[in-house]
N, C-alpha and C. Protein backbone atom coordinates (compact mmCIF):
# COMPACT_ATOMS: atom_id res chain seq x y z
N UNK A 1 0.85 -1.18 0.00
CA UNK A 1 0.00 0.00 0.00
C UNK A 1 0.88 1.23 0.00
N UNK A 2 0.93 1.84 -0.86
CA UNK A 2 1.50 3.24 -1.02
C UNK A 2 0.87 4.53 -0.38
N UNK A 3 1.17 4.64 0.60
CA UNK A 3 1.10 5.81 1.85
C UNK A 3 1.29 7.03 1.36
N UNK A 4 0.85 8.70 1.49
CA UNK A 4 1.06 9.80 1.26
C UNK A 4 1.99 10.09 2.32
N UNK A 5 2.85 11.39 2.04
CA UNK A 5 4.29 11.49 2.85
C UNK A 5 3.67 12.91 3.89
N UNK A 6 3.27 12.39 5.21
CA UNK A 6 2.95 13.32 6.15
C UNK A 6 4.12 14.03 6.79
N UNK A 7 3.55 14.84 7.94
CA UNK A 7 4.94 15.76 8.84
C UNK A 7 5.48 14.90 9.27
N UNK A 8 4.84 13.88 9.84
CA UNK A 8 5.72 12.72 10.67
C UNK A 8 6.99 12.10 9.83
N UNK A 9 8.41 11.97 10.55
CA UNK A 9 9.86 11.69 9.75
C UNK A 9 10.54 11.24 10.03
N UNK A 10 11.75 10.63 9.44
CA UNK A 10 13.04 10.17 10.44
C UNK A 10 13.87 11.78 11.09
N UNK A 11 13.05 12.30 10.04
CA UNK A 11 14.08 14.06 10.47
C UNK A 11 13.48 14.54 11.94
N UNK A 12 12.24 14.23 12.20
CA UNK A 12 11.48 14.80 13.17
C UNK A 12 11.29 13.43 14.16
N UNK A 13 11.84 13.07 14.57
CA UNK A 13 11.64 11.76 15.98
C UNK A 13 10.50 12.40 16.93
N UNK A 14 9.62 11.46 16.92
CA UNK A 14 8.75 11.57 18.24
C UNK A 14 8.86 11.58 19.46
N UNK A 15 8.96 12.04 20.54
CA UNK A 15 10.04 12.23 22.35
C UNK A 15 8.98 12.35 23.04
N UNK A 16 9.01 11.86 24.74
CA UNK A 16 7.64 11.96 25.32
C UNK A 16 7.36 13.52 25.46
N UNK A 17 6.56 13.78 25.90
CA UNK A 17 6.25 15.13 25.83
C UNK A 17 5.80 15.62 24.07
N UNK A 18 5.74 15.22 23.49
CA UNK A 18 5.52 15.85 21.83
C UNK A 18 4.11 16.26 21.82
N UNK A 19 3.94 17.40 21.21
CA UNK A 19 2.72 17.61 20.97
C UNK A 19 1.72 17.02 19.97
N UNK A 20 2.37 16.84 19.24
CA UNK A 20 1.60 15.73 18.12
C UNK A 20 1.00 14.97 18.73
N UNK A 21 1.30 14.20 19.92
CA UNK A 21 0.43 13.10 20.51
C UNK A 21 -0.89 13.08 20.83
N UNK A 22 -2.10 12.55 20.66
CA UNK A 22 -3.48 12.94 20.41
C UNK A 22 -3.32 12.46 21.76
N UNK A 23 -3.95 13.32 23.02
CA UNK A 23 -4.64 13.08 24.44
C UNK A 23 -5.42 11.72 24.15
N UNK A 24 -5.11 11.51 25.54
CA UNK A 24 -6.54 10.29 25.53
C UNK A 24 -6.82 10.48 26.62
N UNK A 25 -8.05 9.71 27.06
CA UNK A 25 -8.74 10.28 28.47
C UNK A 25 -8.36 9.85 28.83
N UNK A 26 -8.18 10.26 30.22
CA UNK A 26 -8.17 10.29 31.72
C UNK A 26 -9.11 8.83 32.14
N UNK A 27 -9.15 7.84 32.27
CA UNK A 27 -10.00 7.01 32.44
C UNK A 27 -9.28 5.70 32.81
N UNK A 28 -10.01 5.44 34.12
CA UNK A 28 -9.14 3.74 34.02
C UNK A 28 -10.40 2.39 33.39
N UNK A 29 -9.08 1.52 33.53
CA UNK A 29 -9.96 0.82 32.27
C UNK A 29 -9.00 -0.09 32.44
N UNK A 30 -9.49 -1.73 32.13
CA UNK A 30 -8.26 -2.39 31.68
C UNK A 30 -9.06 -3.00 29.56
N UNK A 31 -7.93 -4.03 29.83
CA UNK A 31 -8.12 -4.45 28.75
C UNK A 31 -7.31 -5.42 27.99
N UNK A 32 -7.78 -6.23 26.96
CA UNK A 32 -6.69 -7.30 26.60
C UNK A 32 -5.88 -6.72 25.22
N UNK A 33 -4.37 -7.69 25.20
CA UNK A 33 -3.48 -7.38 23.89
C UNK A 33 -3.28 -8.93 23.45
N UNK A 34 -3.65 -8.81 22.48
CA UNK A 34 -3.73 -10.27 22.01
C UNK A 34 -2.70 -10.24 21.00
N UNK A 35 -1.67 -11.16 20.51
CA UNK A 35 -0.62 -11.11 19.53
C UNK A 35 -1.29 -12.40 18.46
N UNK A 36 -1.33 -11.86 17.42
CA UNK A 36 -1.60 -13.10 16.16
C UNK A 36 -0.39 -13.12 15.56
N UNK A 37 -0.07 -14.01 15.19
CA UNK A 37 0.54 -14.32 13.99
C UNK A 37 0.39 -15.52 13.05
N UNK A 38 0.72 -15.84 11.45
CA UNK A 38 0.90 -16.91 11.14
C UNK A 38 1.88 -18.22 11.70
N UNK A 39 1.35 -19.59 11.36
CA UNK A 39 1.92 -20.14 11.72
C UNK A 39 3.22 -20.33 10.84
N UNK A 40 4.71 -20.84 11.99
CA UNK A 40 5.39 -20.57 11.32
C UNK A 40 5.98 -21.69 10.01
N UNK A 41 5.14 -22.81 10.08
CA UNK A 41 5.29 -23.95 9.19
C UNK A 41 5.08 -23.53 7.58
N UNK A 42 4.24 -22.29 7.46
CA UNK A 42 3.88 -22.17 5.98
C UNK A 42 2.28 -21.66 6.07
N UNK A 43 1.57 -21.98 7.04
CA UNK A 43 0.10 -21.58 7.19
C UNK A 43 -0.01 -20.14 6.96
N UNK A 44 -0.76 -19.09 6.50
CA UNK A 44 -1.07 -17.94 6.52
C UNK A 44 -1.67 -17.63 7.73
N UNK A 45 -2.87 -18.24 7.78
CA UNK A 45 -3.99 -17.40 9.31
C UNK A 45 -3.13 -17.21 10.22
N UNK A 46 -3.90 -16.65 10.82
CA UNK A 46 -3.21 -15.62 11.86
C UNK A 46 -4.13 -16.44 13.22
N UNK A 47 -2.78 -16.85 14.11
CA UNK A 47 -3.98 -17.44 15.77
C UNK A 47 -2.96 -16.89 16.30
N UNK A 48 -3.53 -16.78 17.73
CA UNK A 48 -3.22 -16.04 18.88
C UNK A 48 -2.08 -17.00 18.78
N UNK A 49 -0.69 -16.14 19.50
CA UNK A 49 0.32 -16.76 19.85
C UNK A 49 0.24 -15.95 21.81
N UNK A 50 -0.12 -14.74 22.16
CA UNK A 50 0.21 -14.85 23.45
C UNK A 50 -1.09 -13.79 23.95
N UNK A 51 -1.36 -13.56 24.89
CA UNK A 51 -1.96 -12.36 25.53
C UNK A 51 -1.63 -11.82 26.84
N UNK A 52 -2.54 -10.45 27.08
CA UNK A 52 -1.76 -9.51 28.23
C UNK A 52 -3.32 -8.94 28.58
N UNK A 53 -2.77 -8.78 29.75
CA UNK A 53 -3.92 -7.87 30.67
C UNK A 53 -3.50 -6.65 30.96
N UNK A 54 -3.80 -5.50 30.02
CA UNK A 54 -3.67 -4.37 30.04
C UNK A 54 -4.29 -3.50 31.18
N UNK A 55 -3.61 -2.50 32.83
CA UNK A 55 -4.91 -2.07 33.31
C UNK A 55 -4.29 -0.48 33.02
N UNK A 56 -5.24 0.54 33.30
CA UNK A 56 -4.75 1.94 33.24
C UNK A 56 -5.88 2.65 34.72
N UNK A 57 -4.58 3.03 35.47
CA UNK A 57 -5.15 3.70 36.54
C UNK A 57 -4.34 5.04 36.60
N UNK A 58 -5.49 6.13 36.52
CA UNK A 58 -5.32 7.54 36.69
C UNK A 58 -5.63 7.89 38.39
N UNK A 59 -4.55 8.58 38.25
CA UNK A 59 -4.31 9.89 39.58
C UNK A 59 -4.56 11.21 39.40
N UNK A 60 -4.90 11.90 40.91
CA UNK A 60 -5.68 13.53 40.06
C UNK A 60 -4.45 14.67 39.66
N UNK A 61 -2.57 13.55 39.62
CA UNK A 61 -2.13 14.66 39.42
C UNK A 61 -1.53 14.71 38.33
N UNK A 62 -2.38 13.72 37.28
CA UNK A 62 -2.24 13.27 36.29
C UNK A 62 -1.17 12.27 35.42
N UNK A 63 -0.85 11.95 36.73
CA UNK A 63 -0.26 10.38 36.22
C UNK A 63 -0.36 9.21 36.84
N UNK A 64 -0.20 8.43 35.26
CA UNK A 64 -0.98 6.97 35.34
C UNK A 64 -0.60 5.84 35.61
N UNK A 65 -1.17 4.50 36.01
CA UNK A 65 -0.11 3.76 36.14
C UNK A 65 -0.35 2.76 35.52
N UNK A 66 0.27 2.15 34.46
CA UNK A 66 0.00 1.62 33.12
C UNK A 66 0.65 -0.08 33.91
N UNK A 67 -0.57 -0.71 33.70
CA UNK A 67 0.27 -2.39 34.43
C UNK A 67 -0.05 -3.24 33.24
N UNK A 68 0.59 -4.42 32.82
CA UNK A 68 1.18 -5.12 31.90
C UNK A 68 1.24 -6.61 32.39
N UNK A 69 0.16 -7.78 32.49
CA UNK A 69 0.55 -9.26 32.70
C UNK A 69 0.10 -9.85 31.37
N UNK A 70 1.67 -10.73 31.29
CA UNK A 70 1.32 -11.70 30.11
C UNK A 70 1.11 -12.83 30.84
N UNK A 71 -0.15 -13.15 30.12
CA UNK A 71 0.06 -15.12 30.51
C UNK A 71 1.28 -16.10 30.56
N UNK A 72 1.06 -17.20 30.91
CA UNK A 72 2.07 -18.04 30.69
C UNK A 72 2.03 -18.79 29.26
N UNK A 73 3.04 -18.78 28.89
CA UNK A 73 4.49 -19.26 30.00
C UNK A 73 4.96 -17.99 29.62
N UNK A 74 4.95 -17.00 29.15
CA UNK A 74 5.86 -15.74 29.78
C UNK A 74 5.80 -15.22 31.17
N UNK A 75 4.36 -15.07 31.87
CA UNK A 75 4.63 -14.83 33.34
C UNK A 75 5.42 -13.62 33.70
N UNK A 76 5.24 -12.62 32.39
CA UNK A 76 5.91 -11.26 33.32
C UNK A 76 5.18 -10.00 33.17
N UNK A 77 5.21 -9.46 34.62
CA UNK A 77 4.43 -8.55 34.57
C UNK A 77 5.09 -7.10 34.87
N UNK A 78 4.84 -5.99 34.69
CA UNK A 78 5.12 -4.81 34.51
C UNK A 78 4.27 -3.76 34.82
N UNK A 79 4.64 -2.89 35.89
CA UNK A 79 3.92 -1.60 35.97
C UNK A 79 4.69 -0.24 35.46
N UNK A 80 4.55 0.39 35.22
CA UNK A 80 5.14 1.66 34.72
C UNK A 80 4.35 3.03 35.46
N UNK A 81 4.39 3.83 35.81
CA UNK A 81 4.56 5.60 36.11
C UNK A 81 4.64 6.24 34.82
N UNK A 82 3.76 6.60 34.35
CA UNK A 82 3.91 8.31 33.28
C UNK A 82 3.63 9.30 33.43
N UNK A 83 3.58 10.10 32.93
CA UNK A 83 2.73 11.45 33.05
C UNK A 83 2.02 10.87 31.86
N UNK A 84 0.64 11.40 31.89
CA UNK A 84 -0.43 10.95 31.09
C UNK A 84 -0.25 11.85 30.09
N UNK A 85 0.23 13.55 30.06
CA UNK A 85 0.02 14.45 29.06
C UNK A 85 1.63 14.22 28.77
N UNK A 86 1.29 13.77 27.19
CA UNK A 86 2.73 13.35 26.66
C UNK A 86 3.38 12.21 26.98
N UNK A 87 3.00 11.55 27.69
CA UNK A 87 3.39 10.19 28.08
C UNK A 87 4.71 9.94 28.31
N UNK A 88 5.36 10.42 29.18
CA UNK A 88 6.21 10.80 29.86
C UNK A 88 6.47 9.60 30.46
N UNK A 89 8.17 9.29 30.71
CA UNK A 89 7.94 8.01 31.75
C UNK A 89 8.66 8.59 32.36
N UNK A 90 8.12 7.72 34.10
CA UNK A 90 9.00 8.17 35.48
C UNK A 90 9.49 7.27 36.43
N UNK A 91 8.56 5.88 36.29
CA UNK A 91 9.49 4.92 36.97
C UNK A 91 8.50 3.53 36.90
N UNK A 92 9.27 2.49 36.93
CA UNK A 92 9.11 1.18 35.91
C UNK A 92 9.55 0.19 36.91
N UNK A 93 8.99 -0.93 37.11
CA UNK A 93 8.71 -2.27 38.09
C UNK A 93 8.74 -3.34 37.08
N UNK A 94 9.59 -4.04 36.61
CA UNK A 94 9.39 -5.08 35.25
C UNK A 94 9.84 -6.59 36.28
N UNK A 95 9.39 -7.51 36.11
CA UNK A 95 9.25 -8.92 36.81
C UNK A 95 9.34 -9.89 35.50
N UNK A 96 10.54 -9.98 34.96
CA UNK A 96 10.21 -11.19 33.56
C UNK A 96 11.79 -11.79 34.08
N UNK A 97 11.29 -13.51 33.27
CA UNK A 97 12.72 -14.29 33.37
C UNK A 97 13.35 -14.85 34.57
N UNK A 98 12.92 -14.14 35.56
CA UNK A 98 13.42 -14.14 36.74
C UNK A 98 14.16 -13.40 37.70
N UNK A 99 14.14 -12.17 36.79
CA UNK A 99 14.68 -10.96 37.24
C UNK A 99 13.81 -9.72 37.49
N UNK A 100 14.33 -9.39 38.27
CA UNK A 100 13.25 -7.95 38.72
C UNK A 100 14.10 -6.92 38.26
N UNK A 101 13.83 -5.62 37.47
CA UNK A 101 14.10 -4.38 37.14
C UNK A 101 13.55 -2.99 37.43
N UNK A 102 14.29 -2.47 37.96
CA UNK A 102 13.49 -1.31 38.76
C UNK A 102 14.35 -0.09 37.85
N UNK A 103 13.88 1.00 37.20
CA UNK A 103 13.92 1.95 36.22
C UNK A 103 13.71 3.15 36.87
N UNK A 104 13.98 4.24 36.97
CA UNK A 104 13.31 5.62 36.86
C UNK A 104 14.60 6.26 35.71
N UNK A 105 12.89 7.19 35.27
CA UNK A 105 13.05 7.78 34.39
C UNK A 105 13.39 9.37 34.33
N UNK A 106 14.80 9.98 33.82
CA UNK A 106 14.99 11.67 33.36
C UNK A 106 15.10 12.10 32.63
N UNK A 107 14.46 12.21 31.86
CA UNK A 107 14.74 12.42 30.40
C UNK A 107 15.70 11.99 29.83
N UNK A 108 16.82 11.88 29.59
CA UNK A 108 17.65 10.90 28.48
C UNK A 108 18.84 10.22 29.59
N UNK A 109 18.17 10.86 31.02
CA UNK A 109 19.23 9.61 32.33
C UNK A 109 18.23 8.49 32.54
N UNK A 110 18.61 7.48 32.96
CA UNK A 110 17.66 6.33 33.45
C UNK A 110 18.78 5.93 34.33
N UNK A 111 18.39 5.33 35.80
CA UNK A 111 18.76 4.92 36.84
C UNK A 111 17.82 3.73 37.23
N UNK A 112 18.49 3.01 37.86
CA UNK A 112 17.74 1.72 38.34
C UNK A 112 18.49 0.53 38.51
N UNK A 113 17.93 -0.50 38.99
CA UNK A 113 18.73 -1.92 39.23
C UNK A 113 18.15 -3.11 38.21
N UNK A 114 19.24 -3.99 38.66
CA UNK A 114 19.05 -5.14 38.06
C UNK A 114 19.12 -6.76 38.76
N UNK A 115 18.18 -7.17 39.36
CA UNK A 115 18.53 -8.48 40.11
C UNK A 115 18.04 -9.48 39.85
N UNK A 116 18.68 -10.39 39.74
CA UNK A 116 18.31 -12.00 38.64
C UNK A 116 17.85 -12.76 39.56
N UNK A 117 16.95 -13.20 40.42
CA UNK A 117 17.18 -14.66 41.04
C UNK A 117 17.42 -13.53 42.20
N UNK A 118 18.13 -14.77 43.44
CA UNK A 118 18.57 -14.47 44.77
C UNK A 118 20.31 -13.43 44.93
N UNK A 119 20.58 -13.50 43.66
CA UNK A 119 21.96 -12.53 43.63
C UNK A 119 21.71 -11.01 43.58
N UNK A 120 22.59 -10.27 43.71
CA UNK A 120 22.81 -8.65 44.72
C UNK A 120 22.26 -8.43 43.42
N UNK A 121 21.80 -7.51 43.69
CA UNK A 121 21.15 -6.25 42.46
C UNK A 121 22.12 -5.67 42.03
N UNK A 122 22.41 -5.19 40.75
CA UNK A 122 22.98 -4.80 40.13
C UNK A 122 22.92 -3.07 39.59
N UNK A 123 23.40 -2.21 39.80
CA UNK A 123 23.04 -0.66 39.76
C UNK A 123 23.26 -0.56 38.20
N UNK A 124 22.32 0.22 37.58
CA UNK A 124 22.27 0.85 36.48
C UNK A 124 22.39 2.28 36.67
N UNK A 125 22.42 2.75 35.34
CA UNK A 125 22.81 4.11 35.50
C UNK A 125 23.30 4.66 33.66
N UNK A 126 22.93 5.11 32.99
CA UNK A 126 23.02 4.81 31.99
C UNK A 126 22.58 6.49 31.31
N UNK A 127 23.34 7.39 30.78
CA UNK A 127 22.78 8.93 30.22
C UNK A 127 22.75 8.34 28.31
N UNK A 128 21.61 8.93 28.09
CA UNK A 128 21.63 8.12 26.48
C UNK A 128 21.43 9.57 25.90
N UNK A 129 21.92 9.10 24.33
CA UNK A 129 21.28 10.96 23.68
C UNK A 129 20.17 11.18 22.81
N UNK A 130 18.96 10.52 23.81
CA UNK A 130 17.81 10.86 23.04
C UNK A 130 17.02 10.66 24.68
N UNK A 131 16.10 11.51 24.91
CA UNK A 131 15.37 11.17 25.73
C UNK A 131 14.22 9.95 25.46
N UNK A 132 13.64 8.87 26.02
CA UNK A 132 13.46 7.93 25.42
C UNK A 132 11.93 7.77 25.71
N UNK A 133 10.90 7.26 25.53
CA UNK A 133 9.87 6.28 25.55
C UNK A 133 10.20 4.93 26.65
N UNK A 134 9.36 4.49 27.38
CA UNK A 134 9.73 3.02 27.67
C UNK A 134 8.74 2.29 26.86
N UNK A 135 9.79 0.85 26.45
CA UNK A 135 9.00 0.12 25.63
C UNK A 135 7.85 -0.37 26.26
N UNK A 136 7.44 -0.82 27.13
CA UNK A 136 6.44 -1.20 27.78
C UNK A 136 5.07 -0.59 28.07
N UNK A 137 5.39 0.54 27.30
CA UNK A 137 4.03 1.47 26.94
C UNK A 137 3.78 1.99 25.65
N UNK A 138 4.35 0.81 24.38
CA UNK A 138 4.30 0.79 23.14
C UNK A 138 2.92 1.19 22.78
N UNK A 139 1.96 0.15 22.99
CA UNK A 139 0.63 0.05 23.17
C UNK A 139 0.10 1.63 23.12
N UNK A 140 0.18 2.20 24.61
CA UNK A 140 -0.59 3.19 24.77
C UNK A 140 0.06 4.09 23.89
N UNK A 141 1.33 4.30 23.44
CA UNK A 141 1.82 5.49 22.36
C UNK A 141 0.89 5.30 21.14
N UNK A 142 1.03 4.10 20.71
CA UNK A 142 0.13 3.36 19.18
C UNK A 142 -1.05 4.17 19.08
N UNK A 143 -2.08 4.07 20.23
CA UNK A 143 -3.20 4.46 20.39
C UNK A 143 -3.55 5.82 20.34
N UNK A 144 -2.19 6.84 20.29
CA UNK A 144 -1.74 7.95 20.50
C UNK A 144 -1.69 8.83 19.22
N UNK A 145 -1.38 7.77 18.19
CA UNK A 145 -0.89 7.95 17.02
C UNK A 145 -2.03 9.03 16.45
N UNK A 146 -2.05 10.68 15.69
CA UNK A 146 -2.80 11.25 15.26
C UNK A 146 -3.39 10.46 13.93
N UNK A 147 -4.24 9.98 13.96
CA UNK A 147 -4.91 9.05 12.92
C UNK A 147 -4.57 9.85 10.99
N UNK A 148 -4.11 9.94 11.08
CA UNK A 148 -3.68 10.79 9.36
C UNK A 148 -2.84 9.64 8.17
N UNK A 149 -3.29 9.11 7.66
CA UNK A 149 -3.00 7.94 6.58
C UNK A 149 -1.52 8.41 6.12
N UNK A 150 -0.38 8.06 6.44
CA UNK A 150 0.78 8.21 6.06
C UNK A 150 1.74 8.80 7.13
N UNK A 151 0.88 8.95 8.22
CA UNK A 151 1.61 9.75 9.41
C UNK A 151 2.86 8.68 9.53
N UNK A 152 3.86 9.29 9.45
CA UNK A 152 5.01 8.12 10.24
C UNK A 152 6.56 9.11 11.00
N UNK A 153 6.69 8.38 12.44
CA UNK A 153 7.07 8.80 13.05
C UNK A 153 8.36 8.06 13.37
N UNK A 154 9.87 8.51 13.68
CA UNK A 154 10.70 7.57 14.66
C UNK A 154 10.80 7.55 15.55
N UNK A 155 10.80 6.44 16.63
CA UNK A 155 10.25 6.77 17.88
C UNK A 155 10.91 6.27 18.97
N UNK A 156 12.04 6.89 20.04
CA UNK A 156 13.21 6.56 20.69
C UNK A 156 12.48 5.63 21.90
N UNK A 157 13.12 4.18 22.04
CA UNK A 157 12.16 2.99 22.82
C UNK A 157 13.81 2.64 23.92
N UNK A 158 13.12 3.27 25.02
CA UNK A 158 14.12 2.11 25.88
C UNK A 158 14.04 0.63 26.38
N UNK A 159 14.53 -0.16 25.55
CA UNK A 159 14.55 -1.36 25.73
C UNK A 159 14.83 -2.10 27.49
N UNK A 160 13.27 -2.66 28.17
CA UNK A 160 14.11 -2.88 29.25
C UNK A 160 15.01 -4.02 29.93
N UNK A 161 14.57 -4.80 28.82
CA UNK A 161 15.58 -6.02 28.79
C UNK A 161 17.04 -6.10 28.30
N UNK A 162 16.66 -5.24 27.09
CA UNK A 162 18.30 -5.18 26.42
C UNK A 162 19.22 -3.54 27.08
N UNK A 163 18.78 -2.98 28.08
CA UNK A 163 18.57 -2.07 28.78
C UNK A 163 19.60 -1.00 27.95
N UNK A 164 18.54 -0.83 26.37
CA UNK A 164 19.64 -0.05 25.35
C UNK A 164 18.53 0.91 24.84
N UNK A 165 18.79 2.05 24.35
CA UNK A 165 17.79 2.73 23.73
C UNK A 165 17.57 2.35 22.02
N UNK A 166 16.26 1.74 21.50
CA UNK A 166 16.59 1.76 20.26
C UNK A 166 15.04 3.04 19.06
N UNK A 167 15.99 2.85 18.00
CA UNK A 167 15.28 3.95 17.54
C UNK A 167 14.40 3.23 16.20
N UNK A 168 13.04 3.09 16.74
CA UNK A 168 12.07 2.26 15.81
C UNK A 168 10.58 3.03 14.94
N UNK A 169 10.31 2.64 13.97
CA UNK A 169 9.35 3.65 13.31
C UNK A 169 7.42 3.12 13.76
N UNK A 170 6.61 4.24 13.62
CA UNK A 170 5.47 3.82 13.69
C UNK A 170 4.85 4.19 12.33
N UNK A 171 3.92 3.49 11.95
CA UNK A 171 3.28 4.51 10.88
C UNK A 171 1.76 3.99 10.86
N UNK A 172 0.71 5.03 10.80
CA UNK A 172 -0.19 5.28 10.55
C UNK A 172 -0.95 4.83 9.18
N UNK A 173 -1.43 3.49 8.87
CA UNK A 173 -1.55 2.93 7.64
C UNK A 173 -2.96 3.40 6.69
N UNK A 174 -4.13 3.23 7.47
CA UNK A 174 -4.92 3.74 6.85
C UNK A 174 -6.81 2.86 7.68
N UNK A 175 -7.51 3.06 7.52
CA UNK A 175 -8.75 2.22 8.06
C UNK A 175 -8.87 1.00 7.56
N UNK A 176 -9.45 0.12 8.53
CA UNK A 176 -9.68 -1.02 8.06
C UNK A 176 -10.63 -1.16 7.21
N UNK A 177 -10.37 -1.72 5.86
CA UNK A 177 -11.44 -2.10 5.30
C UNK A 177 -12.25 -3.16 5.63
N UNK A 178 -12.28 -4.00 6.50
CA UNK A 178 -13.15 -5.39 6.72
C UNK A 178 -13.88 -4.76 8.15
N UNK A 179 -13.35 -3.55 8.82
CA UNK A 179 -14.10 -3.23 9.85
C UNK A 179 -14.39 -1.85 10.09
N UNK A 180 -15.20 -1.60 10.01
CA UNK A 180 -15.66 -0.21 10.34
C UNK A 180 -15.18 0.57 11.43
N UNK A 181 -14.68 1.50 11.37
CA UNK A 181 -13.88 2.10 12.66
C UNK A 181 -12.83 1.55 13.50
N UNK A 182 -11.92 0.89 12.39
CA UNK A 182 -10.80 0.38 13.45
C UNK A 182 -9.54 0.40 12.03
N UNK A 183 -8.34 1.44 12.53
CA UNK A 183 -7.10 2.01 12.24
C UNK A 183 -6.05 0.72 12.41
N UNK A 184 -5.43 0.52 10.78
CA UNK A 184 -4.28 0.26 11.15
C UNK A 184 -2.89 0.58 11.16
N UNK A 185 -2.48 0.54 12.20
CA UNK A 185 -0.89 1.27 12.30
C UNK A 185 0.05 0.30 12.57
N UNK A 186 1.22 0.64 12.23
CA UNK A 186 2.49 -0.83 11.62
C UNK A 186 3.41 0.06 12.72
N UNK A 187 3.92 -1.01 13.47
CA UNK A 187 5.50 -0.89 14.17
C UNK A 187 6.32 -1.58 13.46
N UNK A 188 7.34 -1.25 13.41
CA UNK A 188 8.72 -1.86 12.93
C UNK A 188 9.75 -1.49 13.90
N UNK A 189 10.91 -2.41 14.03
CA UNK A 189 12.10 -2.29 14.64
C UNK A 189 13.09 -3.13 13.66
N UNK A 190 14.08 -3.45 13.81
CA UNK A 190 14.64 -3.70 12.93
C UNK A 190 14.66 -5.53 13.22
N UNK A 191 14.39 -6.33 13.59
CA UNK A 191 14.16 -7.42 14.13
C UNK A 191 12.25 -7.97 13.76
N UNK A 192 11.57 -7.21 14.12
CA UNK A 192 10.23 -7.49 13.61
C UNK A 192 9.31 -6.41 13.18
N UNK A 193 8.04 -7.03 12.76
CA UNK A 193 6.86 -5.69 12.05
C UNK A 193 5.65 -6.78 12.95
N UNK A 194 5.25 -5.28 13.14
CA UNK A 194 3.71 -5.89 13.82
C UNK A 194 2.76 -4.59 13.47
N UNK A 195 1.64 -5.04 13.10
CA UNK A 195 0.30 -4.49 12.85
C UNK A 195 -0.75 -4.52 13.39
N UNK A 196 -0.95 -2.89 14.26
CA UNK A 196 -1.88 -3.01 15.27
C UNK A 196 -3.15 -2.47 14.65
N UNK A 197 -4.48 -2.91 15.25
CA UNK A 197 -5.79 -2.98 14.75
C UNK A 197 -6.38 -2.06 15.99
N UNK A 198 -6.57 -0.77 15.44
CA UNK A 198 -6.74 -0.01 16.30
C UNK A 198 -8.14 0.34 16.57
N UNK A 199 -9.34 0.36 17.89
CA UNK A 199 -10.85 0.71 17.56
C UNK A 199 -10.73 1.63 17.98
């Protein structure tokens, strides 16, 4: 599908705080993330390979606290701190693998630990040169996306596993044709593409 070329760029990177980002309410709510893909033998259809229990709880001083459980066998769950206007991150609780990760967020400093199992935690500390996104609130950025058919953005993701900043694109594809009122927008990183079905 051949896309029209919007403001969104590799020249112009998306950063929390951006104004481009369309508000969303104030509202808690949870909700599910379901991952399809084909099978990988040769099948086309698309079946669930995993799901997550999305919840969103707002505070009156306007930040949220975005929690994250995948089923098993992944078994990891994640809360995050943002500021809701601009989606800001401020501090991150990740439980996967067997390690616990504790994050806060300063704009392009991140501080926090790392402890595997029953061994000493490990201090992070890390100044990067992009202020970053945490990946773990991919989702709610997606949803963020100003709906405009060609919008595409690069968008700085701190990885909290590979505890690296990487720089991945979104783009704004166009409405679904098989469903009435539901947007699709494509992530890419350089490793995979996924296509979210937005209502």
């Amino acid at each position: 599908v051949r896309l029209p070329a919007q403001a969104g760029s590799d020249s112009n990177p998306l950063r929390p705080g951006d104004p481009r980002l369309t508000p969303l309410a104030q509202t808690d709510t949870s909700y599910w993330l379901r991952y399809l893909a084909p099978d990988p033998g040769g099948d086309t259809a698309l079946r669930e390979r995993a799901h997550a229990e999305r919840g969103e709880h707002h505070w009156p001083d306007g930040v949220a606290l975005l929690t994250t459980q995948w089923a098993p066998p992944f078994n990891t769950v994640d809360s995050l701190q943002v500021e809701w206007n601009g989606l800001v991150p401020l501090r991150e609780r990740l439980r996967a693998g067997g390690a616990l990760r504790i994050f806060r967020y300063d704009g392009k400093h991140i501080t926090g630990s790392v402890q595997a199992g029953d061994s000493a935690a490990r201090p992070f500390d890390r100044m990067f040169d992009d202020a970053p996104f945490a990946f773990n609130e991919l989702e709610t950025l997606v949803r963020s996306m100003p709906l405009t058919p060609g919008f595409r953005v690069v968008v700085p993701l701190f990885s909290e596993i590979g505890e690296d900043v990487e720089h991945d694109t979104i783009t704004v594809m166009h409405p679904d044709s098989a469903a009435a009122g539901v947007w699709l927008i494509r992530f890419a990183d350089p490793v995979i593409v996924n296509t979210y079905r937005l209502e």
